[in-house]
N, C-alpha and C. Protein backbone atom coordinates (compact mmCIF):
# COMPACT_ATOMS: atom_id res chain seq x y z
N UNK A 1 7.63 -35.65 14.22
CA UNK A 1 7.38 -34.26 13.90
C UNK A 1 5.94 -33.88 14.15
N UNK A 2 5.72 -32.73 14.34
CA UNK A 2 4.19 -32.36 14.47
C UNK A 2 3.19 -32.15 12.84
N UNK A 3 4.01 -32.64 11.81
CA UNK A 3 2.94 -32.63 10.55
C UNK A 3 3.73 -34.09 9.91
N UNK A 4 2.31 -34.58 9.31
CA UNK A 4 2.93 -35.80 8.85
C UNK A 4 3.66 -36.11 7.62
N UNK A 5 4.25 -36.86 7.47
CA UNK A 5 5.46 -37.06 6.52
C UNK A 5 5.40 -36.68 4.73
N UNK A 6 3.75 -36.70 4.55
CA UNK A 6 3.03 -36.26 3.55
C UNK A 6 2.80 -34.90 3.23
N UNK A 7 2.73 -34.37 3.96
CA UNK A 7 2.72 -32.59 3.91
C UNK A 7 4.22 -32.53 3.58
N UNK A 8 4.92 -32.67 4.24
CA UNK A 8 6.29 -32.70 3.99
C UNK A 8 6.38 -32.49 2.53
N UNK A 9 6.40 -33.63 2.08
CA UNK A 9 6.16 -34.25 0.42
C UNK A 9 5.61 -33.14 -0.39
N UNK A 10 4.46 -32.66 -0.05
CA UNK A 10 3.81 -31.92 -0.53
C UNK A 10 4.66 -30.35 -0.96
N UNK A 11 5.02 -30.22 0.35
CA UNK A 11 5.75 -28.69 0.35
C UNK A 11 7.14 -28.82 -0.24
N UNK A 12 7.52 -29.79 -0.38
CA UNK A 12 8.85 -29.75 -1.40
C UNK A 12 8.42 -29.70 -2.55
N UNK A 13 7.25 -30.36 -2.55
CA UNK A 13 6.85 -30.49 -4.08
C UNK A 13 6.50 -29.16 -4.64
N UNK A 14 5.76 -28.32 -4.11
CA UNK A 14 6.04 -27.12 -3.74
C UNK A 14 6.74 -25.98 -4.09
N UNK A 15 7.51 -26.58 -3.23
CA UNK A 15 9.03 -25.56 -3.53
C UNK A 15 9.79 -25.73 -4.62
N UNK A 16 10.02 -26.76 -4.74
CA UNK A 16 10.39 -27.46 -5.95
C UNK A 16 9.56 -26.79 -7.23
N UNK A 17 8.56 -26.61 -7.43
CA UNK A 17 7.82 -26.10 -7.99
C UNK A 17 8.14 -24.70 -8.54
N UNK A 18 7.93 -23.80 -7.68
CA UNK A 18 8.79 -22.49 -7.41
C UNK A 18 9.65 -22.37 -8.09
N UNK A 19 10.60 -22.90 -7.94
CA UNK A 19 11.95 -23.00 -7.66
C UNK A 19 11.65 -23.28 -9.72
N UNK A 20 11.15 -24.17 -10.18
CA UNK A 20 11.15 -24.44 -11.61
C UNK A 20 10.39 -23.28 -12.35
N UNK A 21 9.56 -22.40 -11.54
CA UNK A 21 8.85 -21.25 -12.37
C UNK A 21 10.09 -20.72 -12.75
N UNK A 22 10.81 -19.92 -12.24
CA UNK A 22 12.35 -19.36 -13.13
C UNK A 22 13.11 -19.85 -14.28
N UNK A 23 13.25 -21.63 -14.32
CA UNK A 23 13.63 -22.00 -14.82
C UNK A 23 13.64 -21.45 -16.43
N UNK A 24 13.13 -21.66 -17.43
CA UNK A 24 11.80 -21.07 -18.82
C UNK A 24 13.05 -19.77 -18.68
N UNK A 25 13.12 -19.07 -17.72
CA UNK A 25 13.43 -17.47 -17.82
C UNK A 25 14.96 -17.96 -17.83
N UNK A 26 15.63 -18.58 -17.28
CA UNK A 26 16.82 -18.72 -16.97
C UNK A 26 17.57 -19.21 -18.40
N UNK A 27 16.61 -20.06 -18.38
CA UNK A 27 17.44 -21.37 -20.06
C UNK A 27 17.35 -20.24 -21.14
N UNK A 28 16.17 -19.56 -21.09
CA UNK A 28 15.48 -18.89 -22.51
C UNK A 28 15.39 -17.41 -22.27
N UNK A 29 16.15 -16.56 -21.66
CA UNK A 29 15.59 -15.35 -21.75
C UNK A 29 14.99 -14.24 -22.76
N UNK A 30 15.38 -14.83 -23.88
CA UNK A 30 15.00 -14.21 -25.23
C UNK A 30 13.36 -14.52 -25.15
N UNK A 31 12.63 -13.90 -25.24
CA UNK A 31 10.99 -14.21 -25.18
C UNK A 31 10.53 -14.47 -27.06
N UNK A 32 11.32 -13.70 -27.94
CA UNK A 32 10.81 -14.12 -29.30
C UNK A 32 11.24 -15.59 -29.37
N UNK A 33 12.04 -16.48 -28.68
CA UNK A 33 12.14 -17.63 -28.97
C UNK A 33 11.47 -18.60 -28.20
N UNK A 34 10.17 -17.92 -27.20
CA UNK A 34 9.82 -18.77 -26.51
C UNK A 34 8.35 -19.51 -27.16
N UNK A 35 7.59 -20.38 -27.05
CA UNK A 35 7.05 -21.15 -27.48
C UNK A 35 5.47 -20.98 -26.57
N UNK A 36 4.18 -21.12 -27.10
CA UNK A 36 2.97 -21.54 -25.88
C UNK A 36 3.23 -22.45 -25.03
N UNK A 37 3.93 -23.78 -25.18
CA UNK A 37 4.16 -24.50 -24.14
C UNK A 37 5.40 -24.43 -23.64
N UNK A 38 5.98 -23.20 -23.63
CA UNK A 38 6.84 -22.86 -22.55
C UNK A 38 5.72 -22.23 -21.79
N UNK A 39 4.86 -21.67 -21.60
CA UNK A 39 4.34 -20.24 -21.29
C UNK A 39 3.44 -21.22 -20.21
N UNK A 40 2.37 -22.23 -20.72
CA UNK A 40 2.01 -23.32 -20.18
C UNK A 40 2.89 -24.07 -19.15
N UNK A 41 3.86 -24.12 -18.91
CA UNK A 41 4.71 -24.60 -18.04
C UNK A 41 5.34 -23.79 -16.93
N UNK A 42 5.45 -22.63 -17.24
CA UNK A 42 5.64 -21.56 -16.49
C UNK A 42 4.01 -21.62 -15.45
N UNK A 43 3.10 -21.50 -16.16
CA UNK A 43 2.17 -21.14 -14.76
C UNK A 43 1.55 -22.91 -14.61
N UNK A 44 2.21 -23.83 -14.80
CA UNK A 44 1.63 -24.87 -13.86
C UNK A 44 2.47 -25.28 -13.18
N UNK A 45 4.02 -25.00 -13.51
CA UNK A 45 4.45 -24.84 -12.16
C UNK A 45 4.10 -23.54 -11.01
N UNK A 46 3.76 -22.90 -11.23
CA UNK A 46 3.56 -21.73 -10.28
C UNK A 46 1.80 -22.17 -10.11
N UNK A 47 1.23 -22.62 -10.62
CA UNK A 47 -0.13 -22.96 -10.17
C UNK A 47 -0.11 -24.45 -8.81
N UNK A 48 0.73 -24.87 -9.19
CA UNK A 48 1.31 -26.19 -8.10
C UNK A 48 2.14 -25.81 -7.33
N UNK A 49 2.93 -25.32 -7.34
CA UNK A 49 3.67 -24.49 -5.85
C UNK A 49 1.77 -23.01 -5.52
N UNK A 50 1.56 -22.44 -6.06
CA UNK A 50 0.82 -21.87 -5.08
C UNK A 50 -0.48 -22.75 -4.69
N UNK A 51 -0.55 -23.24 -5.19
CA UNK A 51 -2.01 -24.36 -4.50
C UNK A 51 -1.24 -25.11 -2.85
N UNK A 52 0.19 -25.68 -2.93
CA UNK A 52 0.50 -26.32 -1.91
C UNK A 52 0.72 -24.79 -0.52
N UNK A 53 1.08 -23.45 -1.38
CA UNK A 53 1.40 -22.50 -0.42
C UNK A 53 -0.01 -22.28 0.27
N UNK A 54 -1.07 -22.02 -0.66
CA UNK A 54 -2.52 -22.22 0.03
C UNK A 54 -3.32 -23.06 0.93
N UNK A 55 -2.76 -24.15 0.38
CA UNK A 55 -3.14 -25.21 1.30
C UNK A 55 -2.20 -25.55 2.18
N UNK A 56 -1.43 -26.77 1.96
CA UNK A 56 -0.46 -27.29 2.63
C UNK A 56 0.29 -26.43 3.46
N UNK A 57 0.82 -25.14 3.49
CA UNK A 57 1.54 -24.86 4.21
C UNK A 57 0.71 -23.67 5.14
N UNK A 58 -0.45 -23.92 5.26
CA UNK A 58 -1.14 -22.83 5.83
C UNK A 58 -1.65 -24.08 6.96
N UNK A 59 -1.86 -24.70 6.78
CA UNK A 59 -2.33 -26.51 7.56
C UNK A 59 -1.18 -26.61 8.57
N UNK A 60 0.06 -26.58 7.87
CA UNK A 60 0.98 -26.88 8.56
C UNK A 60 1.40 -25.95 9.72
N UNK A 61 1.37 -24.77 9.30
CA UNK A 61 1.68 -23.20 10.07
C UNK A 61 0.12 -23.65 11.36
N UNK A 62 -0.99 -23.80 10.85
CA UNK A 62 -2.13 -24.20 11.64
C UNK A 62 -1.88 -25.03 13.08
N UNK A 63 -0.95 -26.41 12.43
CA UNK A 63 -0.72 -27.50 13.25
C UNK A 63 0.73 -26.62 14.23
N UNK A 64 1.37 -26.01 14.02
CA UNK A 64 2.20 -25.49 14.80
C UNK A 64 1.65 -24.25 15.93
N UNK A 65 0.53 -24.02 15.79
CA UNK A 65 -0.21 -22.99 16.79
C UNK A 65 -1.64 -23.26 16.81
N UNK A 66 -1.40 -24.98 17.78
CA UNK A 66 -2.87 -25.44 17.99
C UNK A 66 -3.65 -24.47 18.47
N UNK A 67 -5.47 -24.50 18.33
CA UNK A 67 -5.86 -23.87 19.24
C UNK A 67 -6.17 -22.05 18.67
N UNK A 68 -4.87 -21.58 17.84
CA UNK A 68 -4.80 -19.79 17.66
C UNK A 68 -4.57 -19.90 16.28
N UNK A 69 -5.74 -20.06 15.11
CA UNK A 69 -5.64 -20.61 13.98
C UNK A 69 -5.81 -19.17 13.50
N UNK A 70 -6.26 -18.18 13.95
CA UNK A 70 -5.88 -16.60 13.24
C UNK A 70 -4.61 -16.39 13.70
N UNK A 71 -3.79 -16.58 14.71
CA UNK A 71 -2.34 -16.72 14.91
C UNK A 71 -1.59 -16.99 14.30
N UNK A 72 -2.42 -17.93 13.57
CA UNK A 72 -1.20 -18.65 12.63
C UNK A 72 -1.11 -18.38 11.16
N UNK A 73 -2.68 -17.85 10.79
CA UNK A 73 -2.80 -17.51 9.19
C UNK A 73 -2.39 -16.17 9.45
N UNK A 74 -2.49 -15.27 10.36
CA UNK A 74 -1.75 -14.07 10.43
C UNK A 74 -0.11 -14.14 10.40
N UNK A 75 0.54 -15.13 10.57
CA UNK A 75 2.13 -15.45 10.93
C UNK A 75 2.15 -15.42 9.23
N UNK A 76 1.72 -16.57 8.67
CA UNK A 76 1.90 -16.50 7.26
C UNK A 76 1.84 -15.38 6.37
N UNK A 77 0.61 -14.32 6.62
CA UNK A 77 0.43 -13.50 5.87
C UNK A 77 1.40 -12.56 6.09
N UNK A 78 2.00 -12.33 7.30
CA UNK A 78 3.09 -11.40 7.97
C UNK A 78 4.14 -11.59 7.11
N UNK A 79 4.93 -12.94 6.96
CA UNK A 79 6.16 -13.57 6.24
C UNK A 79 6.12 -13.21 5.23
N UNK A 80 5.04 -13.33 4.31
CA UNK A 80 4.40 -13.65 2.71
C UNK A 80 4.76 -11.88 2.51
N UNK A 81 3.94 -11.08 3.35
CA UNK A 81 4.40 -9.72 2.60
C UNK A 81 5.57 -8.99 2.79
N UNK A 82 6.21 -8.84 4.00
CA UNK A 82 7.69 -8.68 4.14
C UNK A 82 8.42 -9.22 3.41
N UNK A 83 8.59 -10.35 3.05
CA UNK A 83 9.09 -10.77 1.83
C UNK A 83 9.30 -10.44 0.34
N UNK A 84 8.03 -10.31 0.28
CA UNK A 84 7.37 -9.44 -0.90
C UNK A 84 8.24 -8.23 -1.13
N UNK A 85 7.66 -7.57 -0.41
CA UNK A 85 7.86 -6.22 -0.02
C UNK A 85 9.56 -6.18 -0.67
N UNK A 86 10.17 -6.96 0.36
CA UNK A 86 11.52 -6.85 0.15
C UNK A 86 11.95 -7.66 -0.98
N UNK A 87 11.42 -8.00 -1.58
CA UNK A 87 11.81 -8.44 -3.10
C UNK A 87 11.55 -7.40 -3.98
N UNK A 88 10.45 -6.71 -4.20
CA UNK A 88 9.66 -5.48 -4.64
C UNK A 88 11.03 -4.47 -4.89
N UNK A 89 11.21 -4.31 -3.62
CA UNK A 89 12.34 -3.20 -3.25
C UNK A 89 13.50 -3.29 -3.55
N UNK A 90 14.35 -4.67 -3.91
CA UNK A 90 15.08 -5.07 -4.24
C UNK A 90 15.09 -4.76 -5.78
N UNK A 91 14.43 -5.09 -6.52
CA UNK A 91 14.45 -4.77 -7.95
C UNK A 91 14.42 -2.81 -7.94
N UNK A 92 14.79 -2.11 -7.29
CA UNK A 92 14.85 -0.84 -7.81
C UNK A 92 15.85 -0.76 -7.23
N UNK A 93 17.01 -1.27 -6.48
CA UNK A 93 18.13 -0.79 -6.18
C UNK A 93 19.14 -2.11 -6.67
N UNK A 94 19.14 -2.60 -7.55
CA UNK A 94 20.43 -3.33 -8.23
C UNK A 94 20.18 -2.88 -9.56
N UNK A 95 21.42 -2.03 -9.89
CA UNK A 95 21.82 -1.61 -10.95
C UNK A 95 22.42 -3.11 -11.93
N UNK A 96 22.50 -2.81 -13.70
CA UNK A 96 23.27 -3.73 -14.21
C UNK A 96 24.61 -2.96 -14.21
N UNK A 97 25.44 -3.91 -14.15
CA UNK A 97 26.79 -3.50 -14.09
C UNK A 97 26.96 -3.49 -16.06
N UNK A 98 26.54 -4.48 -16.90
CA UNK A 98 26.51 -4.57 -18.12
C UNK A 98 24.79 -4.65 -18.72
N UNK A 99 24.94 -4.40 -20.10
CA UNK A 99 23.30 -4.78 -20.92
C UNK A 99 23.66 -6.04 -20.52
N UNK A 100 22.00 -7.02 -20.95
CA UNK A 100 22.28 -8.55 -21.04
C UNK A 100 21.05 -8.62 -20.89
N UNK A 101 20.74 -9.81 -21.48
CA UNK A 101 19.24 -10.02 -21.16
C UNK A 101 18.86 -10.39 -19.95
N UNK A 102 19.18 -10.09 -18.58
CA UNK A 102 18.50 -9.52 -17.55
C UNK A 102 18.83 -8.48 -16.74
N UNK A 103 19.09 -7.45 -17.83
CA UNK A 103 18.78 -5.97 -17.88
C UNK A 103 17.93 -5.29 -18.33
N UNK A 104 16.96 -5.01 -17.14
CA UNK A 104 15.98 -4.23 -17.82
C UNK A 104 15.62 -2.86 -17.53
N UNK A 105 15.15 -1.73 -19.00
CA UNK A 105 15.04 -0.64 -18.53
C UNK A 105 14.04 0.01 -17.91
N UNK A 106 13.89 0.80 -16.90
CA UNK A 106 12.31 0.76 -16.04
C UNK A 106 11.98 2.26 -17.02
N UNK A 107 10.98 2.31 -17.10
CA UNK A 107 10.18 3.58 -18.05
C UNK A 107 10.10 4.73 -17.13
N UNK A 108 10.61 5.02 -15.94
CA UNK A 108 10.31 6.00 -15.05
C UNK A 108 11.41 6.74 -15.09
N UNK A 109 12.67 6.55 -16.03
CA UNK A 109 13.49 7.41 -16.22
C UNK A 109 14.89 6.81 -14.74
N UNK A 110 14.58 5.84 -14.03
CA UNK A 110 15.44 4.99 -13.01
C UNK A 110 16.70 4.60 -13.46
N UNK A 111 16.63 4.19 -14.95
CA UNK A 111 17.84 3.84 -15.56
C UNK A 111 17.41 2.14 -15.55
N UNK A 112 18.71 1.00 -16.01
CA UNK A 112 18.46 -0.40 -16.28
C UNK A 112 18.76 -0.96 -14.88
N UNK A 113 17.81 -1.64 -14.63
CA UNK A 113 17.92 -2.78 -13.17
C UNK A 113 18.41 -4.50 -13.51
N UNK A 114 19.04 -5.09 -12.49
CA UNK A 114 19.36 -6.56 -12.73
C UNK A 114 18.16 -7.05 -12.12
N UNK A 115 17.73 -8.15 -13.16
CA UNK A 115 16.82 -8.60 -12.66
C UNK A 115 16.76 -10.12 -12.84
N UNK A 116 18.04 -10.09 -12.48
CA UNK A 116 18.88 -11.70 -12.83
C UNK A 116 18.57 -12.36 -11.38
N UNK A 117 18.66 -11.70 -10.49
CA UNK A 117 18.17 -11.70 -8.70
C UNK A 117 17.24 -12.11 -8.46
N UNK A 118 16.40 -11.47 -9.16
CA UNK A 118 14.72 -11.83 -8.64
C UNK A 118 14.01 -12.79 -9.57
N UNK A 119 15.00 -13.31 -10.71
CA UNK A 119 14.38 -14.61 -11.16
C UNK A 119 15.21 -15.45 -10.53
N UNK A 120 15.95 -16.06 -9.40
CA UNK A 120 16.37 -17.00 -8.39
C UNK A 120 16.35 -17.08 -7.62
């Protein structure tokens, strides 16, 4: 492969990472029952997936467009906000079909959104 087997490692770890920031929200959505070291766990996983998105996968995007290294941190930043964007946008057009605790009401008079989506 063109990055070595360690980056690899890294970016699962990563993702993996990510992927566990939801978790806290998923098991526990009730927030009066949540704890400081839930809250603590929530951003060190999201502090360890974004340290590897900063590093590691900006290295890697690097090693795939030898040579055009604004080519390549521009590719990332391109992905990163379209994404965004379309996650953003996503939370104002899914209605809840029922209340539940990931129904929430937006204060702009929008009515309740699922926001069961955008924590997975």
């Amino acid at each position: 492969g063109r990055f070595p087997e360690r980056k690899g490692f890294i970016l699962m770890t990563g993702s993996t990472c990510f992927a566990f920031v939801a978790l806290p929200f998923l098991l526990q959505p009730d927030f009066a029952k949540w704890t400081s070291s839930m809250l603590v766990v929530v951003y060190g996983f999201q502090g360890i997936g974004r340290s590897t998105f900063e590093g590691t996968l900006r290295s890697v995007f690097a090693d795939y467009f030898p040579g055009r290294k604004e080519a390549s941190f521009a590719n990332v930043v391109l992905q990163n906000g379209l994404f965004s964007s379309f996650g953003f946008m996503l939370s104002f057009y899914v209605p809840c079909l029922s209340p539940g605790p990931y129904c929430v009401e937006f204060k702009d008079g929008s009515g309740s959104h699922d926001v069961y989506l955008l924590e997975m």
